[in-house]
Structures are given as C-alpha cells and as structure tokens.
C-alpha atoms as a PDB file:
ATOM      1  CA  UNK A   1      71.987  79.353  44.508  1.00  0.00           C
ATOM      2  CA  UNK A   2      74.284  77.218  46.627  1.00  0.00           C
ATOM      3  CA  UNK A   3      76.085  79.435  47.580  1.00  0.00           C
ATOM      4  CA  UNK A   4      72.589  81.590  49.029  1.00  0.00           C
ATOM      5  CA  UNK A   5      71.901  79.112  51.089  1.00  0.00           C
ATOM      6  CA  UNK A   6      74.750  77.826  52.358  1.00  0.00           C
ATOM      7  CA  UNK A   7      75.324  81.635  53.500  1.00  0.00           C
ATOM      8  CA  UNK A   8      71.660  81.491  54.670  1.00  0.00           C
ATOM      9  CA  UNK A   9      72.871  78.815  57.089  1.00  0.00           C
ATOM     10  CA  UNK A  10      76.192  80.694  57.955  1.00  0.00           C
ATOM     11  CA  UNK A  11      73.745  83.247  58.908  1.00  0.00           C
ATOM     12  CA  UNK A  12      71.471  81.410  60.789  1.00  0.00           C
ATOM     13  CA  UNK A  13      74.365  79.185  62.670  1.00  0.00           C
ATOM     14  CA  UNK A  14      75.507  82.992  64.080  1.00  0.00           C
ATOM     15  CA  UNK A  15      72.224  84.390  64.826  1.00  0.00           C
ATOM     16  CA  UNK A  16      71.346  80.784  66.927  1.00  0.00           C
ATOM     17  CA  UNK A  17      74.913  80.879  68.505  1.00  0.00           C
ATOM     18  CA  UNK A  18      74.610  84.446  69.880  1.00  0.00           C
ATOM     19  CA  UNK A  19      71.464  84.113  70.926  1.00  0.00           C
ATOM     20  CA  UNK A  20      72.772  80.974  72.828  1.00  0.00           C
ATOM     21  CA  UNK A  21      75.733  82.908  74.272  1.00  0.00           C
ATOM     22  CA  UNK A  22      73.578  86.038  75.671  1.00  0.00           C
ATOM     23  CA  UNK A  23      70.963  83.623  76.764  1.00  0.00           C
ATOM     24  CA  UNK A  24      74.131  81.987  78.794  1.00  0.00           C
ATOM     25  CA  UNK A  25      75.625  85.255  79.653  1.00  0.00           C
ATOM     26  CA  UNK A  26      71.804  86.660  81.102  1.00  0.00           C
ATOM     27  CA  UNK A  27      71.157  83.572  82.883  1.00  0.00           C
ATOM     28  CA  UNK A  28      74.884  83.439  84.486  1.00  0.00           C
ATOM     29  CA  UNK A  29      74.472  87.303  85.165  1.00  0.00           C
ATOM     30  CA  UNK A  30      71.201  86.521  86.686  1.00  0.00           C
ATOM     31  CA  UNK A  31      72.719  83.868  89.058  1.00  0.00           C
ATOM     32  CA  UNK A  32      75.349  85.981  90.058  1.00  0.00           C
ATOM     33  CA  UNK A  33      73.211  88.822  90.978  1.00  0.00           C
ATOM     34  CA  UNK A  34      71.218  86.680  93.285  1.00  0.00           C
ATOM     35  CA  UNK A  35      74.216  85.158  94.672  1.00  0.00           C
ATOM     36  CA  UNK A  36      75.439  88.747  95.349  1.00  0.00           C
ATOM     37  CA  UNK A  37      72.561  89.727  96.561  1.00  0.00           C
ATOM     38  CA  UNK A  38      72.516  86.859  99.470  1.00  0.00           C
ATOM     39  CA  UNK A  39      76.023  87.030 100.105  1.00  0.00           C
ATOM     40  CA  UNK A  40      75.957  91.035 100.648  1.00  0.00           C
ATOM     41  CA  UNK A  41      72.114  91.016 102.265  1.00  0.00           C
ATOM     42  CA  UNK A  42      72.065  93.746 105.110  1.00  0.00           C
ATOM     43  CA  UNK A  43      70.802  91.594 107.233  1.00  0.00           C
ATOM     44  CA  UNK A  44      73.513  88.933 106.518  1.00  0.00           C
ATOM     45  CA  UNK A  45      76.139  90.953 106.929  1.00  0.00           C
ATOM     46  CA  UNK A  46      75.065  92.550 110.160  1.00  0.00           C
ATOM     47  CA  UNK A  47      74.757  88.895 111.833  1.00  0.00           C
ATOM     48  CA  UNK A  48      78.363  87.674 110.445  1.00  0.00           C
ATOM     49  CA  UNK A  49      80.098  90.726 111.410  1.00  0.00           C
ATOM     50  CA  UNK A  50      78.345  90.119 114.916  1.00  0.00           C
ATOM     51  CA  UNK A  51      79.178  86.803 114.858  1.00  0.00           C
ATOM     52  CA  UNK A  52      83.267  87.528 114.466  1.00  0.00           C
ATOM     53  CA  UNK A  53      83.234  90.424 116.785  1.00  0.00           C
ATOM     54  CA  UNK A  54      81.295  88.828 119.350  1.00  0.00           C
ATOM     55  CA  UNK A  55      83.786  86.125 118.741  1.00  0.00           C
ATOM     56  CA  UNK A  56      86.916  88.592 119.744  1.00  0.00           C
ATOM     57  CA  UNK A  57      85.048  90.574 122.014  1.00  0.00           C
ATOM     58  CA  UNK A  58      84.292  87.515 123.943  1.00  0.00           C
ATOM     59  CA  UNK A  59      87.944  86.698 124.202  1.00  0.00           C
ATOM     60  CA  UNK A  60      88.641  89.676 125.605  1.00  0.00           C
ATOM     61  CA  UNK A  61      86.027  89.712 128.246  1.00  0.00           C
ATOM     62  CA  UNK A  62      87.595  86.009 129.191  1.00  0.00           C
ATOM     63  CA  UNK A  63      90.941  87.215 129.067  1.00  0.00           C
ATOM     64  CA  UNK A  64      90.042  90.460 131.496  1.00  0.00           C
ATOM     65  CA  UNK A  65      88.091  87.978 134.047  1.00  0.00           C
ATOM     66  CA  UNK A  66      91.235  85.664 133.756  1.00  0.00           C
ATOM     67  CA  UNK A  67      93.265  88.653 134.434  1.00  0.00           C
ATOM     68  CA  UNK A  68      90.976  90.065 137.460  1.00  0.00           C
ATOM     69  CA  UNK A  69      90.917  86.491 138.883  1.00  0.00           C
ATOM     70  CA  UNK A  70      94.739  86.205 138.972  1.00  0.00           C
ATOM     71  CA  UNK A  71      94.934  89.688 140.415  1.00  0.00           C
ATOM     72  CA  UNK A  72      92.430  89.049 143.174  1.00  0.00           C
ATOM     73  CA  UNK A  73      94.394  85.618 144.119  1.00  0.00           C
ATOM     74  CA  UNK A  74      98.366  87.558 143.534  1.00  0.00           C
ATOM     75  CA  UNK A  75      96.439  90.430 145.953  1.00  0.00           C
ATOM     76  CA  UNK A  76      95.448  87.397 148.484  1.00  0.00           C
ATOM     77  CA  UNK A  77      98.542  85.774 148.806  1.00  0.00           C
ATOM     78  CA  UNK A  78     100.313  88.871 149.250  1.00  0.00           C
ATOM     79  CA  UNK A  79      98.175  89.908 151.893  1.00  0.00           C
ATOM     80  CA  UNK A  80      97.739  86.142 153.826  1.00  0.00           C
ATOM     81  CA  UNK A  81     101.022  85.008 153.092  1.00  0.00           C
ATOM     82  CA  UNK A  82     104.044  85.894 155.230  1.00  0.00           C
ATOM     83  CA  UNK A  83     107.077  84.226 153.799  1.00  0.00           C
ATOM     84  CA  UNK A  84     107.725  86.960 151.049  1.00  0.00           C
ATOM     85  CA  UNK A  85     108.105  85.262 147.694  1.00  0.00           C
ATOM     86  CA  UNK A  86     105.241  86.692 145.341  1.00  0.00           C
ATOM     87  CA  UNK A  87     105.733  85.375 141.956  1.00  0.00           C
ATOM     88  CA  UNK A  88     103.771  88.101 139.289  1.00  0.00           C
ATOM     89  CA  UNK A  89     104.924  86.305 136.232  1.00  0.00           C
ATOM     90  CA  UNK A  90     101.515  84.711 135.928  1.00  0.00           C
ATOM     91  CA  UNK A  91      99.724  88.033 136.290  1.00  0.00           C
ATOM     92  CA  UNK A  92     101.889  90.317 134.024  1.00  0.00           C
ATOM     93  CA  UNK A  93     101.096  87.170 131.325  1.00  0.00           C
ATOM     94  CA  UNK A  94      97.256  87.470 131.680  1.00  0.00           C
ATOM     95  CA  UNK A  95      97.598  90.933 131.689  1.00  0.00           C
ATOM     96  CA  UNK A  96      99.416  90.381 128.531  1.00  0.00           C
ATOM     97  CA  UNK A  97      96.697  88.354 127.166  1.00  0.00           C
ATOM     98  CA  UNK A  98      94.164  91.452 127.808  1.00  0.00           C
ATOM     99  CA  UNK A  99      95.805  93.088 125.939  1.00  0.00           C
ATOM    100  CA  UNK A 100      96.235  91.153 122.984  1.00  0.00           C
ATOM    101  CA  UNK A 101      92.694  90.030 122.695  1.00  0.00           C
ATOM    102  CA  UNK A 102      92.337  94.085 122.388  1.00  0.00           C
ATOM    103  CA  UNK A 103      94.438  94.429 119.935  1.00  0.00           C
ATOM    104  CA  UNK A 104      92.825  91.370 118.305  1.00  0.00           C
ATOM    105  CA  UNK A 105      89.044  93.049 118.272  1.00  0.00           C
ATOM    106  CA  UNK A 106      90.450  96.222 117.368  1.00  0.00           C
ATOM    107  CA  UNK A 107      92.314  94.775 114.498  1.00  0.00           C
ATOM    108  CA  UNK A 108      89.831  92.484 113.178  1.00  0.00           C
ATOM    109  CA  UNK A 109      87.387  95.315 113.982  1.00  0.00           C
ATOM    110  CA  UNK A 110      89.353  97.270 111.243  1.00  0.00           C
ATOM    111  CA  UNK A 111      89.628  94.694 108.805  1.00  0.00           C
ATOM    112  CA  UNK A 112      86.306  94.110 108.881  1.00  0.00           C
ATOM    113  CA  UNK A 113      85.078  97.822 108.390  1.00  0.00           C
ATOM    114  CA  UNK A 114      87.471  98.304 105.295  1.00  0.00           C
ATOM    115  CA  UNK A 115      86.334  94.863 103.766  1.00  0.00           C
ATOM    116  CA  UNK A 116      82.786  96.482 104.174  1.00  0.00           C
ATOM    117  CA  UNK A 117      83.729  99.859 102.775  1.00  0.00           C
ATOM    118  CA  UNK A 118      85.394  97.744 100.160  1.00  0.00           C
ATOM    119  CA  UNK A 119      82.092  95.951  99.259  1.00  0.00           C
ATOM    120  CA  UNK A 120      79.191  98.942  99.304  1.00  0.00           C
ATOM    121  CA  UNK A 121      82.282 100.751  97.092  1.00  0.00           C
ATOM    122  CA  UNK A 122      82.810  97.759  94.207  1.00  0.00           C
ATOM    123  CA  UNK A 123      79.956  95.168  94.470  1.00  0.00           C
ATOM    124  CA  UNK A 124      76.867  97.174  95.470  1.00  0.00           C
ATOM    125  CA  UNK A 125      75.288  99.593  92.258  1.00  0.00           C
ATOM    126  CA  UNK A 126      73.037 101.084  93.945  1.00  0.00           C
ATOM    127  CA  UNK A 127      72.387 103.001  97.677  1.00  0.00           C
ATOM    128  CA  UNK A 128      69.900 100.612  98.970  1.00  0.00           C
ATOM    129  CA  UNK A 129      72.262  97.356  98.338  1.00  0.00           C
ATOM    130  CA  UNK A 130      74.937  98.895 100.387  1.00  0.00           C
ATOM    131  CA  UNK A 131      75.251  97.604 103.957  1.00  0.00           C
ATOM    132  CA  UNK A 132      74.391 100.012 106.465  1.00  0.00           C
ATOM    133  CA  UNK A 133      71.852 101.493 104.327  1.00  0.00           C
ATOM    134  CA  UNK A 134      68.608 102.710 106.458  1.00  0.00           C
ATOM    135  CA  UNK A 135      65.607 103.423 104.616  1.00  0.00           C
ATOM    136  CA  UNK A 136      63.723 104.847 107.466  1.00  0.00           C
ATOM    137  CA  UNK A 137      66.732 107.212 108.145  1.00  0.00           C
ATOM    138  CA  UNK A 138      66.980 108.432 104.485  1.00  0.00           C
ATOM    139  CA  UNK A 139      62.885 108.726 104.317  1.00  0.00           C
ATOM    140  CA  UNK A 140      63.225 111.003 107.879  1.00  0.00           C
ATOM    141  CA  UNK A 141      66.263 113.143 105.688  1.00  0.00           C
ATOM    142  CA  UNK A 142      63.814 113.724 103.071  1.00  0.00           C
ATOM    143  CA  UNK A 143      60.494 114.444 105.359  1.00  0.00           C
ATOM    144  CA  UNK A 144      63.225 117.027 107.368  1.00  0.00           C
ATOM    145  CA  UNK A 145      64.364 118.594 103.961  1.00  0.00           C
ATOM    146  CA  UNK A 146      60.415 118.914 102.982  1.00  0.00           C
ATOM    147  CA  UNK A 147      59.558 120.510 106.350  1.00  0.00           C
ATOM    148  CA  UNK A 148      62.422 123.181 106.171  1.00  0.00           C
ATOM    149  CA  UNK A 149      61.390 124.289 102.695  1.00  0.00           C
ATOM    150  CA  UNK A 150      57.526 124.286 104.146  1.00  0.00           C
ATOM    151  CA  UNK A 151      58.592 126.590 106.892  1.00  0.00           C
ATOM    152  CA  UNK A 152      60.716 128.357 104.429  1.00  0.00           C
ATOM    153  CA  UNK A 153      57.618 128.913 101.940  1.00  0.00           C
ATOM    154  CA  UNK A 154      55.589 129.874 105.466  1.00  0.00           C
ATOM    155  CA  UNK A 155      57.990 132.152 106.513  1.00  0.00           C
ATOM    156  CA  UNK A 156      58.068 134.128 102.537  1.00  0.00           C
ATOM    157  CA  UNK A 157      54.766 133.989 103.081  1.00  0.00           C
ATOM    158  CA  UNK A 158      54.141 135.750 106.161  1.00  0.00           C
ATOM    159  CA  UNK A 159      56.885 138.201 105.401  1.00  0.00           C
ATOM    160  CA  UNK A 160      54.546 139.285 102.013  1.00  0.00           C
ATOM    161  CA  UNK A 161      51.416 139.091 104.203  1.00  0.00           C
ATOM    162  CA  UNK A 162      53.376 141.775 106.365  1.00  0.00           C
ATOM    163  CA  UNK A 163      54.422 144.023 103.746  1.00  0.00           C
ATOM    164  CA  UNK A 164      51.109 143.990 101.634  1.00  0.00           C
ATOM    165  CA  UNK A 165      49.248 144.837 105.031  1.00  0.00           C
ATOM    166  CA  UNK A 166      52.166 147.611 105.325  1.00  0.00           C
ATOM    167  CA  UNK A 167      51.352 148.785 102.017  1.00  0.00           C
ATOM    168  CA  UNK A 168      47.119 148.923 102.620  1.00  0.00           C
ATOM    169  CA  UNK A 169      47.687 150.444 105.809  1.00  0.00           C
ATOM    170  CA  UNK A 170      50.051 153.703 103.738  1.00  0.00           C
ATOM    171  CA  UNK A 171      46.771 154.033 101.186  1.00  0.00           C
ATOM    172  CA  UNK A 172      44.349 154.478 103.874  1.00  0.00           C
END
C-alpha cells in the first residue's frame, strides 16, 4: 500500500513538473514570438534600414558637395591666379572621399539586403511576416489571376455560343 502511494506521488510530482516546464516553455515561446514579431515588424524594418542608408547616403551627398566646392575654388584659382602653382592634392582627396562614401552605401547597402534575405528566409514562418511583403500587391495578383480565368471562361463560352449557332444554322 506504501508503496501505491508513494508511486502515486512519483506520478503526480512528474505530471505537476511537466506541466510546469511546458507552461514555461509556452510562455517563453510566447515572449519570443512577440519579441520577433517587433523586432522584424515591416514597418520597423523599413524605417531602420532608412535610417542607416539615409545615414551613408547622406555622407555621400556631403562628400560630393565637398568635392564640387573644392573643384569650383581649384577651377578659380586656376583661372584668377597667375603665378602657376596649383596644388590638386586637396581635390584628388575629396574626390577620394566621393568615392568611398560610395563604396560605403553600396556596401552597407549589400549587407543590409542579405541580412534581410537572411531574416524573411530563417525567422519569418509565414509570407505575411516577411519584410517586403505587400498585401495589396498579392490581393491585385489574385484579382488579375481571377480576371484571366473569367475572360478565359468568356472566351469558351462564346466560342460554344459560335459553334452551337453554326450547328442550328446546318439543320435549318
């Protein structure tokens, strides 16, 4: 009889501890779906990508004035003054800094679409999770796929509208 219940308890002990443990494991699975959820939001995504390629693009556009501004003042003193010494090393070094900053965007452009691809690929289940997904673009898909079958039921039809009226028209 002892030994009933004291395997009654065993039992009991399990049940309670994994129910406990996929209680924990739901609620923790739970948290991290929201937390995926926020950190991979469309919407989220779309303003922190913006926000770091603004970032580079904006160097670039300061780099290319910086450049333009050197250029005019290099094309000024060559013009205005006469004695012949026209130093270009500080042009050629903001043109170099164009083009770095483009080489910048472009690689952090790159970086950021393959960590992207990486994340619709591994972290997102389903279509609509997936950044870049348009619902309004996949709805038009299916409305376009709808019409062509209409107009390819219209057009059968039309062709067997022909052919019985080809048929009546032989019997009379």
């Amino acid at each position: 009889m002892n030994k009933k219940i004291d395997r009654e308890k065993i039992v009991g002990i399990k049940n309670n501890f994994k129910n406990k443990t996929e209680e924990m494991f739901d609620n923790t699975s739970s948290k991290f779906q929201q937390f995926k959820q926020f950190m991979f939001a469309p919407y989220l995504l779309t303003f922190v990508i913006s926000i770091v390629i603004g970032y580079s693009f904006s160097d670039v556009i300061k780099s290319l004035t910086k450049f333009i501004s050197k250029l005019i003042s290099y094309t000024w003193s060559w013009i205005f003054d006469f004695n012949g010494t026209h130093s270009a090393t500080s042009l050629l070094s903001s043109l170099s800094s164009v083009v770095q900053d483009i080489f910048t965007l472009v690689f952090i452009s790159y970086i950021v679409f393959y960590v992207i691809t990486t994340i619709n690929k591994y972290l997102t289940k389903n279509k609509e999770e997936q950044w870049g997904y348009d619902q309004a673009h996949e709805d038009a898909i299916k409305i376009q796929e709808l019409q062509d079958k209409n107009n390819t039921l219209v057009d059968e039809n039309i062709q067997l509208q022909k052919e019985l009226l080809s048929e009546l028209r032989k019997h009379n």
